[in-house]
PDB file of N, CA and C in Angstrom:
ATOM      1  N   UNK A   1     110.364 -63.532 -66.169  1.00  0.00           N
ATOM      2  CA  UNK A   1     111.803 -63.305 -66.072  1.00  0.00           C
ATOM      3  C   UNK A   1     112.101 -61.844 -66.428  1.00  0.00           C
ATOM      4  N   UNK A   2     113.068 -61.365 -65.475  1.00  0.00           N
ATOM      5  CA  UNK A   2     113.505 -59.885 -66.233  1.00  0.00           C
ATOM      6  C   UNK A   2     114.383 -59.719 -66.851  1.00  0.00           C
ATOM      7  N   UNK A   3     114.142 -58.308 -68.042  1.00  0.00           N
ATOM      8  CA  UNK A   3     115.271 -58.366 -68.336  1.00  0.00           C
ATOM      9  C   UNK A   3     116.381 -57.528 -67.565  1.00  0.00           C
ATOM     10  N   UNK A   4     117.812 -57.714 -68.643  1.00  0.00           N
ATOM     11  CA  UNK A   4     118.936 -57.232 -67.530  1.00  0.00           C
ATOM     12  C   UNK A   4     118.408 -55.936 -66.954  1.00  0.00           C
ATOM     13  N   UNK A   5     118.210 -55.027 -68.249  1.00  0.00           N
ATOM     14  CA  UNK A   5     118.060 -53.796 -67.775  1.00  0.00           C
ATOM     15  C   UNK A   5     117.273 -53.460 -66.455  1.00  0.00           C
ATOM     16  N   UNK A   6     116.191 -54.192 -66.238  1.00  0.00           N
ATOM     17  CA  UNK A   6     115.017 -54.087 -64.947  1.00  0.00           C
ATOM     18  C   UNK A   6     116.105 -54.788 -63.963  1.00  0.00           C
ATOM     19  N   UNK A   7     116.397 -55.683 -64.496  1.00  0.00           N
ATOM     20  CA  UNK A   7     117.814 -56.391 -62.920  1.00  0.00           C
ATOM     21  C   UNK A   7     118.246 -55.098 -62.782  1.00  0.00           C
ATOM     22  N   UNK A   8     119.043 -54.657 -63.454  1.00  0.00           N
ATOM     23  CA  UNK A   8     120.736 -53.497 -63.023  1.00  0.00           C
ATOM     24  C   UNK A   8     119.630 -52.514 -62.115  1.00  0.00           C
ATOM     25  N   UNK A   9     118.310 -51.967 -62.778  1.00  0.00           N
ATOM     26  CA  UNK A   9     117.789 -50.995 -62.168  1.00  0.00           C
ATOM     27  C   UNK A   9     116.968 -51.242 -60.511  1.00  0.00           C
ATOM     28  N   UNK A  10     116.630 -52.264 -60.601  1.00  0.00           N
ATOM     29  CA  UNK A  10     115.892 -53.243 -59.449  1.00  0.00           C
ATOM     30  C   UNK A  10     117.484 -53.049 -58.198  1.00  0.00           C
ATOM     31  N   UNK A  11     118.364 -53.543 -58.874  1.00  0.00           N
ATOM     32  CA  UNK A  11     119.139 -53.549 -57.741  1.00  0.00           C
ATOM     33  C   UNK A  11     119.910 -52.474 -57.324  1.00  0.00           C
ATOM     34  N   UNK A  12     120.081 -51.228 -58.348  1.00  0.00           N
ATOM     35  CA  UNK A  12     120.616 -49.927 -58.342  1.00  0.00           C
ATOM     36  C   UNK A  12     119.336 -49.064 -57.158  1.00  0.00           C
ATOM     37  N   UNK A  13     118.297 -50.035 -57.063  1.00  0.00           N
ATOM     38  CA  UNK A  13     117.239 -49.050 -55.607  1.00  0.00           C
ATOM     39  C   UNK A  13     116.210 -48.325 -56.209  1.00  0.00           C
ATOM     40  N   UNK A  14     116.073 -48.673 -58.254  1.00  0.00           N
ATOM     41  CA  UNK A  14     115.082 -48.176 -58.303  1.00  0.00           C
ATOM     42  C   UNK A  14     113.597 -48.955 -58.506  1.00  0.00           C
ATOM     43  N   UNK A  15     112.608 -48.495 -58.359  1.00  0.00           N
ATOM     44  CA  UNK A  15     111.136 -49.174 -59.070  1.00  0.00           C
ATOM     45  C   UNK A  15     110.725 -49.148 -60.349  1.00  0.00           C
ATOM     46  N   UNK A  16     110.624 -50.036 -61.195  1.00  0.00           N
ATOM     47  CA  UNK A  16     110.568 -50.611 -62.078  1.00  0.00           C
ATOM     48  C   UNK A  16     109.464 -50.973 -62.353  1.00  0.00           C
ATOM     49  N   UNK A  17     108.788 -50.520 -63.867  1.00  0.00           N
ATOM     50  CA  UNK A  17     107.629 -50.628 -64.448  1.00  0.00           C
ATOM     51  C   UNK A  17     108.108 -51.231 -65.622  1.00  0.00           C
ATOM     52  N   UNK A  18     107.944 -51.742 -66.571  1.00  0.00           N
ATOM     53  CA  UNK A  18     108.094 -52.478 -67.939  1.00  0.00           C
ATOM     54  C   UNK A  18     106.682 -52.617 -68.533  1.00  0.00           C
ATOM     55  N   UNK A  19     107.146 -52.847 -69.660  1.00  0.00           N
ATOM     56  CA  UNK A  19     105.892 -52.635 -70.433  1.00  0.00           C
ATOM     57  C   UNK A  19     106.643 -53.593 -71.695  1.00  0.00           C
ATOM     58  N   UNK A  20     105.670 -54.636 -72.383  1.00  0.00           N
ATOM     59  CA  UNK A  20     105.761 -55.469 -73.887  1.00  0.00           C
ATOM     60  C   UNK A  20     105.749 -54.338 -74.836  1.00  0.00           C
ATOM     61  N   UNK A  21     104.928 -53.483 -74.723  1.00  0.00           N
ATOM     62  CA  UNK A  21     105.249 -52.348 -75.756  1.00  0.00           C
ATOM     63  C   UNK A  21     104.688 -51.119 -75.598  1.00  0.00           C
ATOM     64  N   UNK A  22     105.481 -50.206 -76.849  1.00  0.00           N
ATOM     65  CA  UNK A  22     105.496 -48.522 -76.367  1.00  0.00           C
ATOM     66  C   UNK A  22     103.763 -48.627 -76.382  1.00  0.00           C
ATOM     67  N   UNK A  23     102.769 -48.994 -76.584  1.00  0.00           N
ATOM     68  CA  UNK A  23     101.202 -49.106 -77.011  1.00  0.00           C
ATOM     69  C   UNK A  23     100.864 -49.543 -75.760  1.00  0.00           C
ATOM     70  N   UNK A  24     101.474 -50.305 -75.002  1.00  0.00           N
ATOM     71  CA  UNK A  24     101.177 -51.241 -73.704  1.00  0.00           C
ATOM     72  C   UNK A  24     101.440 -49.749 -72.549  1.00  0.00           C
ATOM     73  N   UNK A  25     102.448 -49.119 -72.663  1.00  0.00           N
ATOM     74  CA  UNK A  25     102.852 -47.866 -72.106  1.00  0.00           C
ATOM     75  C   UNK A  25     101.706 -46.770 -72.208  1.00  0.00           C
ATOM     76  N   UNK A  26     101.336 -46.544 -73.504  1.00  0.00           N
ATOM     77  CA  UNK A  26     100.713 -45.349 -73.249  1.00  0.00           C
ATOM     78  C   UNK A  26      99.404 -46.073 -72.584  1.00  0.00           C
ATOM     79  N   UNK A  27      98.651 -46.931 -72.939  1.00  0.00           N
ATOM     80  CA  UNK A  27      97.422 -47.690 -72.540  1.00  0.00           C
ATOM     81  C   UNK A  27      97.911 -47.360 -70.520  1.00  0.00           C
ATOM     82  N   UNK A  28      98.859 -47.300 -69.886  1.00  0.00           N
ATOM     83  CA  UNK A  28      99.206 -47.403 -68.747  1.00  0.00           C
ATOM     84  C   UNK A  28      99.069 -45.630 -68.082  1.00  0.00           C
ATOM     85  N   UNK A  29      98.382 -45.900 -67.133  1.00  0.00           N
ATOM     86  CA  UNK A  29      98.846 -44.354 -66.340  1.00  0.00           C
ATOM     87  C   UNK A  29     100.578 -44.372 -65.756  1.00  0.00           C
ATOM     88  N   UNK A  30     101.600 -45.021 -65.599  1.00  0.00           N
ATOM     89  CA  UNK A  30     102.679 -44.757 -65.663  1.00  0.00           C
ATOM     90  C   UNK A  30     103.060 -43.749 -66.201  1.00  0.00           C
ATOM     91  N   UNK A  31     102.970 -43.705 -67.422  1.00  0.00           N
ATOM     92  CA  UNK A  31     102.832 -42.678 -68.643  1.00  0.00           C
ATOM     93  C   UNK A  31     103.140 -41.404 -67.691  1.00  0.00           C
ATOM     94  N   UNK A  32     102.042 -40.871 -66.939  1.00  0.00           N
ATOM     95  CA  UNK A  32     101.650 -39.843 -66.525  1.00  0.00           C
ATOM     96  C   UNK A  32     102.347 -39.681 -64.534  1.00  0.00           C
ATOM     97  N   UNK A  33     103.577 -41.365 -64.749  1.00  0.00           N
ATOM     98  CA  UNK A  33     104.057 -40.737 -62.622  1.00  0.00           C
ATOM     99  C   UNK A  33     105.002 -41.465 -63.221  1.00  0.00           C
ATOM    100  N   UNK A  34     105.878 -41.483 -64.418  1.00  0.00           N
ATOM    101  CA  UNK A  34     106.826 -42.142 -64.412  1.00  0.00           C
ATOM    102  C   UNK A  34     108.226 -41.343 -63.944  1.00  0.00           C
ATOM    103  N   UNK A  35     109.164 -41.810 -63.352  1.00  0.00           N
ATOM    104  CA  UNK A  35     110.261 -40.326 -62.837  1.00  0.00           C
ATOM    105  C   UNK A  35     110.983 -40.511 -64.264  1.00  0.00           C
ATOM    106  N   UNK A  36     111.487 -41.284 -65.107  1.00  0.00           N
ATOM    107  CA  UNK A  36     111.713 -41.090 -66.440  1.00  0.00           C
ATOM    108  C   UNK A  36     111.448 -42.351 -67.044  1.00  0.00           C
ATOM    109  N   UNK A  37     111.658 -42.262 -68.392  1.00  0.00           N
ATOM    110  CA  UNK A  37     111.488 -43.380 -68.986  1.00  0.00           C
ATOM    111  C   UNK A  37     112.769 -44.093 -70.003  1.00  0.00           C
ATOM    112  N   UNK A  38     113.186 -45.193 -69.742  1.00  0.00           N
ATOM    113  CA  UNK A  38     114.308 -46.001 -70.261  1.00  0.00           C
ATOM    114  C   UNK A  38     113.626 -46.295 -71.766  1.00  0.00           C
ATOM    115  N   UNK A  39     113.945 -45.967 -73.181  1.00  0.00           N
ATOM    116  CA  UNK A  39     112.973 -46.656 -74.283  1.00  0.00           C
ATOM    117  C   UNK A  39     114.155 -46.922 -75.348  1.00  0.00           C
ATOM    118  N   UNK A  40     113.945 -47.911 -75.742  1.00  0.00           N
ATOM    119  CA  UNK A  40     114.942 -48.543 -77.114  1.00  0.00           C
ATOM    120  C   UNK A  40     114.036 -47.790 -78.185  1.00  0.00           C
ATOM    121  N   UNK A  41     115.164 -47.553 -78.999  1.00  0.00           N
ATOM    122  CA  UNK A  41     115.011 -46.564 -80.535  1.00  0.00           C
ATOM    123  C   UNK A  41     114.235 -47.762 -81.433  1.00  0.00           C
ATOM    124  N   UNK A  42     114.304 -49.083 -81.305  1.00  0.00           N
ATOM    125  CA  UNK A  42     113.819 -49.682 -82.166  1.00  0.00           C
ATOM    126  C   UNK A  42     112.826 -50.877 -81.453  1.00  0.00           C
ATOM    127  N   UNK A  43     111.707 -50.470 -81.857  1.00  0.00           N
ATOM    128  CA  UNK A  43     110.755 -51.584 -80.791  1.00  0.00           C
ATOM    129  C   UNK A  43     109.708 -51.813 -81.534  1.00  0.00           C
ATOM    130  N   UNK A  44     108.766 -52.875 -81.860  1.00  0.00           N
ATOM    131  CA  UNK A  44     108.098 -53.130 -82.587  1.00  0.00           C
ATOM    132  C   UNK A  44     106.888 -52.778 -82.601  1.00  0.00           C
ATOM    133  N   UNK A  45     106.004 -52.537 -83.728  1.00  0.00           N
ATOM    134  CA  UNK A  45     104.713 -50.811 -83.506  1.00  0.00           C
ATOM    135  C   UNK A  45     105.756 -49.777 -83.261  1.00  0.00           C
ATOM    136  N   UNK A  46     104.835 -49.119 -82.237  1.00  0.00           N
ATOM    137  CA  UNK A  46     105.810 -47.820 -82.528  1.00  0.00           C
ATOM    138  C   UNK A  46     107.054 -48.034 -81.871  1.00  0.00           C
ATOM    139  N   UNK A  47     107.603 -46.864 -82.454  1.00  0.00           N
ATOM    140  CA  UNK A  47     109.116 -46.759 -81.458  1.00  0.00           C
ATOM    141  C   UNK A  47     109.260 -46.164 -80.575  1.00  0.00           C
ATOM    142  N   UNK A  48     110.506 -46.265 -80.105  1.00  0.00           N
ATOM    143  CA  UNK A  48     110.701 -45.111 -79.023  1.00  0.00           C
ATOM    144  C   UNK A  48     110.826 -44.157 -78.925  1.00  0.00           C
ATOM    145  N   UNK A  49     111.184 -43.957 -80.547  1.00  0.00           N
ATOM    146  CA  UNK A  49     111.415 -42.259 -80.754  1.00  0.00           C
ATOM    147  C   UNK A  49     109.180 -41.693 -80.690  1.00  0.00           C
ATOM    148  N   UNK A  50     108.853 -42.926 -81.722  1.00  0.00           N
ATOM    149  CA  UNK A  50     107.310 -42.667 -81.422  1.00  0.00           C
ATOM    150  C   UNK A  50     106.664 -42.127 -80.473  1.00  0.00           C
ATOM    151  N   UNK A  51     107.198 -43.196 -79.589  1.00  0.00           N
ATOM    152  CA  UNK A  51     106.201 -43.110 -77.891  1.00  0.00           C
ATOM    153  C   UNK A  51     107.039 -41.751 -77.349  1.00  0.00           C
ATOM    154  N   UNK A  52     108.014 -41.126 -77.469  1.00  0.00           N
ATOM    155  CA  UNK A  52     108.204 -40.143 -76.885  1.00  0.00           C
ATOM    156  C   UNK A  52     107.673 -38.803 -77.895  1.00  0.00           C
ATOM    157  N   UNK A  53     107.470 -39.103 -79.469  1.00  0.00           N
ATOM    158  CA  UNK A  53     106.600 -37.412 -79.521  1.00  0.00           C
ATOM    159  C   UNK A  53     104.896 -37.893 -79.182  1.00  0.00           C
ATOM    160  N   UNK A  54     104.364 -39.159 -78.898  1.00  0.00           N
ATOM    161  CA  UNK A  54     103.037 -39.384 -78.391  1.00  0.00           C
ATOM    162  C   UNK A  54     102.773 -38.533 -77.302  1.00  0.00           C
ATOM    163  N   UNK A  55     103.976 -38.897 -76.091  1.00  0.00           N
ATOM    164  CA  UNK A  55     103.951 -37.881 -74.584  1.00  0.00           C
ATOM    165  C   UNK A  55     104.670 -37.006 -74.663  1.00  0.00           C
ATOM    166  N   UNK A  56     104.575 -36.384 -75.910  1.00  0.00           N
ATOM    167  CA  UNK A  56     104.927 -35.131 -75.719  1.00  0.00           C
ATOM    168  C   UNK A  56     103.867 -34.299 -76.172  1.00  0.00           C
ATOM    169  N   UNK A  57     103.132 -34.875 -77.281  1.00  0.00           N
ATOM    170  CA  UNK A  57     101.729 -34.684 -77.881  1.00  0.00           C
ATOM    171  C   UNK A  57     100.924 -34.010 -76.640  1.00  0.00           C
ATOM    172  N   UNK A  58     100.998 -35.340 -75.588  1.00  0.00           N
ATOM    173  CA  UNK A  58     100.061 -35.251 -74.605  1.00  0.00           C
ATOM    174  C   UNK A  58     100.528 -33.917 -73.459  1.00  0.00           C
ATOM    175  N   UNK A  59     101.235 -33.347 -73.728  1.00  0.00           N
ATOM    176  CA  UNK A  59     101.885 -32.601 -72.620  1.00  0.00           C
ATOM    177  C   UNK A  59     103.337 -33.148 -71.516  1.00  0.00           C
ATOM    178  N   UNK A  60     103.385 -34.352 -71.942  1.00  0.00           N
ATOM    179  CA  UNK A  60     104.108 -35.367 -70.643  1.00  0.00           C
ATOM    180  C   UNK A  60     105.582 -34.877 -71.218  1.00  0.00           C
ATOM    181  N   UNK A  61     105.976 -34.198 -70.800  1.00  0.00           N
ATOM    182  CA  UNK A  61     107.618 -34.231 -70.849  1.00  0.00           C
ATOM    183  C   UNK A  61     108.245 -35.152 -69.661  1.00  0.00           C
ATOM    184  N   UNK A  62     108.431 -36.031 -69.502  1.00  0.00           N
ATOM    185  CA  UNK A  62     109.502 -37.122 -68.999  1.00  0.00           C
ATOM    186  C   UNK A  62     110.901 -37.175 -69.333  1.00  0.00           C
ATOM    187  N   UNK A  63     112.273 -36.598 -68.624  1.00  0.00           N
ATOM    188  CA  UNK A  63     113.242 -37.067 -69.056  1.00  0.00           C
ATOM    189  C   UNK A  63     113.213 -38.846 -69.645  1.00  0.00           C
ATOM    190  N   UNK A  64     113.456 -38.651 -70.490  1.00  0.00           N
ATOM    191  CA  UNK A  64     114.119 -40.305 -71.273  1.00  0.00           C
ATOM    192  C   UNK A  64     115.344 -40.447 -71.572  1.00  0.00           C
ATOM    193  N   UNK A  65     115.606 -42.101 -71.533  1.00  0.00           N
ATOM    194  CA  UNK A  65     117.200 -42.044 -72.094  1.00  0.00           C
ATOM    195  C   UNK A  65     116.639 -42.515 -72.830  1.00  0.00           C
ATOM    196  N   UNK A  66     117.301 -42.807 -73.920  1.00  0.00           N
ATOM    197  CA  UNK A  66     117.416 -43.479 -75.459  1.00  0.00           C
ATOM    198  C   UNK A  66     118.188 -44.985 -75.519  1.00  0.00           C
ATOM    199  N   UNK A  67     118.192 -45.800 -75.468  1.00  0.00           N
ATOM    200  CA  UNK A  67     119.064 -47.162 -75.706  1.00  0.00           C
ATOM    201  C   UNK A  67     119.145 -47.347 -76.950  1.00  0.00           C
ATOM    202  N   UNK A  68     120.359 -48.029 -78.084  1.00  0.00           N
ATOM    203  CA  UNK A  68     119.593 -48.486 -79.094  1.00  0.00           C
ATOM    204  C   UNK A  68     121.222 -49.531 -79.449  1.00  0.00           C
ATOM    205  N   UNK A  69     120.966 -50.549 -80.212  1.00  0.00           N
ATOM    206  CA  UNK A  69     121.833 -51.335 -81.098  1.00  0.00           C
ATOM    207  C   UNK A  69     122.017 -51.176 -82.597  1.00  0.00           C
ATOM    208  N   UNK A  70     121.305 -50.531 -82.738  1.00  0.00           N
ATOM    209  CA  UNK A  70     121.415 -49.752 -84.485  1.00  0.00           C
ATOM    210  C   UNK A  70     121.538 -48.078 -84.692  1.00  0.00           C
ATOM    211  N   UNK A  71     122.538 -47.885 -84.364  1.00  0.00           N
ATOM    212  CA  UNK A  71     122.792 -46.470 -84.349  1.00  0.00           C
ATOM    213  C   UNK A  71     123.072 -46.069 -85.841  1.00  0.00           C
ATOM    214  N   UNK A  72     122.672 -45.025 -86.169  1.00  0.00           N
ATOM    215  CA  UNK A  72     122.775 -44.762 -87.367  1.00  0.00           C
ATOM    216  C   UNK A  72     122.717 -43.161 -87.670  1.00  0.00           C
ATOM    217  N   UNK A  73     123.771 -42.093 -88.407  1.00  0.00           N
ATOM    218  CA  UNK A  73     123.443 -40.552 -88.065  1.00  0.00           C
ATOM    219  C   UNK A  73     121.694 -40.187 -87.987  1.00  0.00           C
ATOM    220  N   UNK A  74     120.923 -40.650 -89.015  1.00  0.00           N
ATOM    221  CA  UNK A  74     119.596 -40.130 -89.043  1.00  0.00           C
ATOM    222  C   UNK A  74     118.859 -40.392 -87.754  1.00  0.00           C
ATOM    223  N   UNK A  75     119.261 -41.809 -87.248  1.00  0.00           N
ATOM    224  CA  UNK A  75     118.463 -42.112 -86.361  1.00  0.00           C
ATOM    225  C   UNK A  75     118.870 -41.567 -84.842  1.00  0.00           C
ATOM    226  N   UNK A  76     120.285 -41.115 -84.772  1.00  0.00           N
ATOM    227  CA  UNK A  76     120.910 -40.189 -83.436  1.00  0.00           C
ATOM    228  C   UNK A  76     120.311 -39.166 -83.341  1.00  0.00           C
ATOM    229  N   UNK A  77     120.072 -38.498 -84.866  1.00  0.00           N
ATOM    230  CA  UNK A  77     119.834 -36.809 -84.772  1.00  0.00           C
ATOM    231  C   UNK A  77     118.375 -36.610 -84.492  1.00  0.00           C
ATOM    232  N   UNK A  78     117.191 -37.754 -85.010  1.00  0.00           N
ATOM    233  CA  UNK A  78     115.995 -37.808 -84.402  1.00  0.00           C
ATOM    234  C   UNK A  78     116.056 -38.348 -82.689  1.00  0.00           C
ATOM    235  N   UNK A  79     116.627 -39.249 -82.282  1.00  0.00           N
ATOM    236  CA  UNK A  79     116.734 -39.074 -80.661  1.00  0.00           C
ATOM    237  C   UNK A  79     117.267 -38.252 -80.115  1.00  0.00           C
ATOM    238  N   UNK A  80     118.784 -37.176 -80.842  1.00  0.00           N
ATOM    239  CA  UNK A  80     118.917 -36.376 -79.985  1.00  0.00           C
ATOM    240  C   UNK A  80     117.958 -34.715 -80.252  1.00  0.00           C
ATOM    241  N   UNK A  81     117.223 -34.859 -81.145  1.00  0.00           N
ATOM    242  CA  UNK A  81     116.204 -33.773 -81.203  1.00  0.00           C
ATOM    243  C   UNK A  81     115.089 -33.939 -80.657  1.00  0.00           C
ATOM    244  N   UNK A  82     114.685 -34.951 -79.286  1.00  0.00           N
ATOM    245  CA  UNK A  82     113.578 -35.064 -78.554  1.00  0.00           C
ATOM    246  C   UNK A  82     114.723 -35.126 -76.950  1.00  0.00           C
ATOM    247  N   UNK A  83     115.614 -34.345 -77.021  1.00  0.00           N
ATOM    248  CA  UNK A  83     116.052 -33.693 -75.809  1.00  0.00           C
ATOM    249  C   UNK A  83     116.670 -34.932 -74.370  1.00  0.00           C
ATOM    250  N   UNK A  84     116.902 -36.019 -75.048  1.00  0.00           N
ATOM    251  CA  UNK A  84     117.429 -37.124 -74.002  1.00  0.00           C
ATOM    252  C   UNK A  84     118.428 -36.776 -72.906  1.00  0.00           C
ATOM    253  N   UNK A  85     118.079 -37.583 -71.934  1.00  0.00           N
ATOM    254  CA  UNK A  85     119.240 -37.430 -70.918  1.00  0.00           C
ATOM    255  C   UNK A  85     120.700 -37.891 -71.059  1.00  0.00           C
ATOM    256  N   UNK A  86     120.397 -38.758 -72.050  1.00  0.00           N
ATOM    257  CA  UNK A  86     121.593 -39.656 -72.428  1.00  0.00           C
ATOM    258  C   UNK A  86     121.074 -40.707 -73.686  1.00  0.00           C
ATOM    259  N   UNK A  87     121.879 -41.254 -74.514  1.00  0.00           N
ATOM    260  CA  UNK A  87     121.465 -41.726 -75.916  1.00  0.00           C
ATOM    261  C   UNK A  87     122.745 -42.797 -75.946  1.00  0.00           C
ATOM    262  N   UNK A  88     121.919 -43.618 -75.055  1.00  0.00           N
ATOM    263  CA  UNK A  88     123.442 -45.111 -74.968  1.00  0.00           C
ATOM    264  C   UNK A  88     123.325 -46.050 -76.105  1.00  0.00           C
ATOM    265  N   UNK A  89     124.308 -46.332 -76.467  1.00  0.00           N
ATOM    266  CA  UNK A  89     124.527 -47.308 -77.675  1.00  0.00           C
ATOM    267  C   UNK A  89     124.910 -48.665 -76.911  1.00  0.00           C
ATOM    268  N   UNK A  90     124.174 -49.751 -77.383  1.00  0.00           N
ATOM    269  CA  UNK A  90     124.632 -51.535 -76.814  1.00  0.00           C
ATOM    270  C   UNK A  90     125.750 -51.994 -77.602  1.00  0.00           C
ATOM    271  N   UNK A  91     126.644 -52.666 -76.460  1.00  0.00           N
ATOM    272  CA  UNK A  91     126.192 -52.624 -75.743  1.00  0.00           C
ATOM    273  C   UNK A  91     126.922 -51.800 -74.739  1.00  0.00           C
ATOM    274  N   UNK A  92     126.166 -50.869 -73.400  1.00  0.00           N
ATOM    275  CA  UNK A  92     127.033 -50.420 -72.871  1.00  0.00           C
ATOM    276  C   UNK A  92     126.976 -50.706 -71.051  1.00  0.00           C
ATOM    277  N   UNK A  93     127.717 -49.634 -70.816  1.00  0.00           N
ATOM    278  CA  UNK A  93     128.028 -50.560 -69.209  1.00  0.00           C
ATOM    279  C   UNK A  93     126.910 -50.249 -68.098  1.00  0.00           C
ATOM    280  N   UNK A  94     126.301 -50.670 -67.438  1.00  0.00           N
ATOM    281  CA  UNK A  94     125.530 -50.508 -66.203  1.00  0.00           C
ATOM    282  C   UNK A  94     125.566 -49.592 -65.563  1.00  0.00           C
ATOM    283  N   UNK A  95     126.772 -49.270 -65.103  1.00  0.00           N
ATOM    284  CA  UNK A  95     126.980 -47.656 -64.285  1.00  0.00           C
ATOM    285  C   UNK A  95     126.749 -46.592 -65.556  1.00  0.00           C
ATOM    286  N   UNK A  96     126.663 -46.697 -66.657  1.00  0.00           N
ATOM    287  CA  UNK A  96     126.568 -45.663 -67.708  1.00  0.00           C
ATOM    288  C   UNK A  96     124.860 -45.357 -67.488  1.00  0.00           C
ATOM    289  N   UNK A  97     124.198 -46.491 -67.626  1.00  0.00           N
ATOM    290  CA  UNK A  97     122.561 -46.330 -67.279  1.00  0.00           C
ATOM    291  C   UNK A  97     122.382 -45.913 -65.632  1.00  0.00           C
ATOM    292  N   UNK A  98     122.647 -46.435 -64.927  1.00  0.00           N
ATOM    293  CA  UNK A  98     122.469 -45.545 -63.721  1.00  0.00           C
ATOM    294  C   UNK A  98     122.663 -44.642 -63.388  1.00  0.00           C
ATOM    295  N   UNK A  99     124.340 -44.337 -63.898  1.00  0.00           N
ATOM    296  CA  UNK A  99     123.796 -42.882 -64.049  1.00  0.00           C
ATOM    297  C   UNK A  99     122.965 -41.896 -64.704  1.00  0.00           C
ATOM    298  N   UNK A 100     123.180 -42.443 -65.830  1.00  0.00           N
ATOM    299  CA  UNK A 100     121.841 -41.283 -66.711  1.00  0.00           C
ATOM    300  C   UNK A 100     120.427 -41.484 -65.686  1.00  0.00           C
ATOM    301  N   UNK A 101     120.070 -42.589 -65.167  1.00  0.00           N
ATOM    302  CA  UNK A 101     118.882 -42.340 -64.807  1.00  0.00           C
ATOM    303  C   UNK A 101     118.936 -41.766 -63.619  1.00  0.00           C
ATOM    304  N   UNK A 102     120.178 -41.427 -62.794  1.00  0.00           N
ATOM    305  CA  UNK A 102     120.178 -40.465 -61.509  1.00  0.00           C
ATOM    306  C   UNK A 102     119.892 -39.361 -61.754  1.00  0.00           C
ATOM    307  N   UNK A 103     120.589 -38.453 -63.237  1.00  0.00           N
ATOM    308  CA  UNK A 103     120.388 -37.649 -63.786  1.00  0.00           C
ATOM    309  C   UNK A 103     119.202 -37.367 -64.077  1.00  0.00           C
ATOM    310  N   UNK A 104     118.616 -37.940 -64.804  1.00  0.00           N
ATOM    311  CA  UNK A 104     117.161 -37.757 -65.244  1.00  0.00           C
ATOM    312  C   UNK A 104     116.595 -37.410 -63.640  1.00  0.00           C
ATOM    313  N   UNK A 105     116.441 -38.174 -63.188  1.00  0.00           N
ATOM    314  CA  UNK A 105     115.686 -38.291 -61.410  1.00  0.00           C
ATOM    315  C   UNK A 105     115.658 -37.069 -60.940  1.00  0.00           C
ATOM    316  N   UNK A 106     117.092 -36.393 -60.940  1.00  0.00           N
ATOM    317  CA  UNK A 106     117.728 -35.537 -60.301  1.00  0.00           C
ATOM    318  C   UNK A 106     117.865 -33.938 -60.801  1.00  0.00           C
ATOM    319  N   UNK A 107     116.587 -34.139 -62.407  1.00  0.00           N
ATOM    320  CA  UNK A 107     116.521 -33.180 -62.974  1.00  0.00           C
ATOM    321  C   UNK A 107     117.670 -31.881 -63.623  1.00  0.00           C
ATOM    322  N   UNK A 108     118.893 -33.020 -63.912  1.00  0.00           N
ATOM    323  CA  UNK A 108     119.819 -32.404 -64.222  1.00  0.00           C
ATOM    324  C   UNK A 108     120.153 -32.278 -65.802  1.00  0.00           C
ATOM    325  N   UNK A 109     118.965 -32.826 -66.549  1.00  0.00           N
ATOM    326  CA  UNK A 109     118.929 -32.707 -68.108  1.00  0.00           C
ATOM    327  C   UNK A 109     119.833 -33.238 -68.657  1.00  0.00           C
ATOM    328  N   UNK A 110     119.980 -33.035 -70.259  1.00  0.00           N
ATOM    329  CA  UNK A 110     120.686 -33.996 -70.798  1.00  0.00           C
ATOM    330  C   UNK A 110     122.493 -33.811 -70.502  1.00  0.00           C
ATOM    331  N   UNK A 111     122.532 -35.132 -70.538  1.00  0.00           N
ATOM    332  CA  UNK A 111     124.445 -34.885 -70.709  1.00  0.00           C
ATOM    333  C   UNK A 111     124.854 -36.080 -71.703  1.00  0.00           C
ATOM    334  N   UNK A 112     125.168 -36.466 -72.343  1.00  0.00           N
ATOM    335  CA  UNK A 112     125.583 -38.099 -73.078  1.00  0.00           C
ATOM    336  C   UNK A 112     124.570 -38.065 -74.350  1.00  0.00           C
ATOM    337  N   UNK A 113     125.688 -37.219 -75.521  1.00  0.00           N
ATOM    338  CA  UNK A 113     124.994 -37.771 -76.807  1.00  0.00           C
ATOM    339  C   UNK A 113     126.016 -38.784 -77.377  1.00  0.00           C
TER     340      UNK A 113
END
């Protein structure tokens, strides 16, 4: 079953990779042809803030958006200091994620802290 997020994006026209976890991700060459990456701030092992200084470690700069349900100042100012396209708080609206991820696609960098 998917979740919403892979629905909204599946039917917004894009291709869709998912992964059980940020560890399941890097283990994946995706990693390395993804056009960006969608990652929640709080995910179990590492996080998302994790898995994005991992590929950055590695050289992989990927626009990412940020998702998260526990927003908190410390935890904004560490996602917005790894350069996001957008840093959406849940829950929020569908066209808010599509667009950020047109953006990202479209190499137009961040806009939405």
């Amino acid at each position: 079953m998917r979740h919403a997020v892979e629905r909204l994006l599946v039917a917004g026209g894009y291709p869709v990779a998912s992964f059980p976890s940020a560890e399941a991700m890097l283990g994946s060459e995706a990693r390395r042809t993804a056009g960006c990456l969608i990652l929640d701030v709080r995910l179990p092992g590492l996080s998302g803030l994790e898995l994005r200084q991992r590929l950055t470690a590695e050289g992989l700069n990927v626009p990412v958006i940020f998702m998260t349900a526990h927003d908190d100042p410390r935890t904004h100012a560490q996602a917005m200091a790894a350069d996001p396209v957008a840093y959406l708080q849940k829950p929020f609206k569908g066209q808010e994620l599509l667009a950020a991820v047109a953006r990202a696609l479209s190499g137009q960098g961040r806009r939405d802290a």
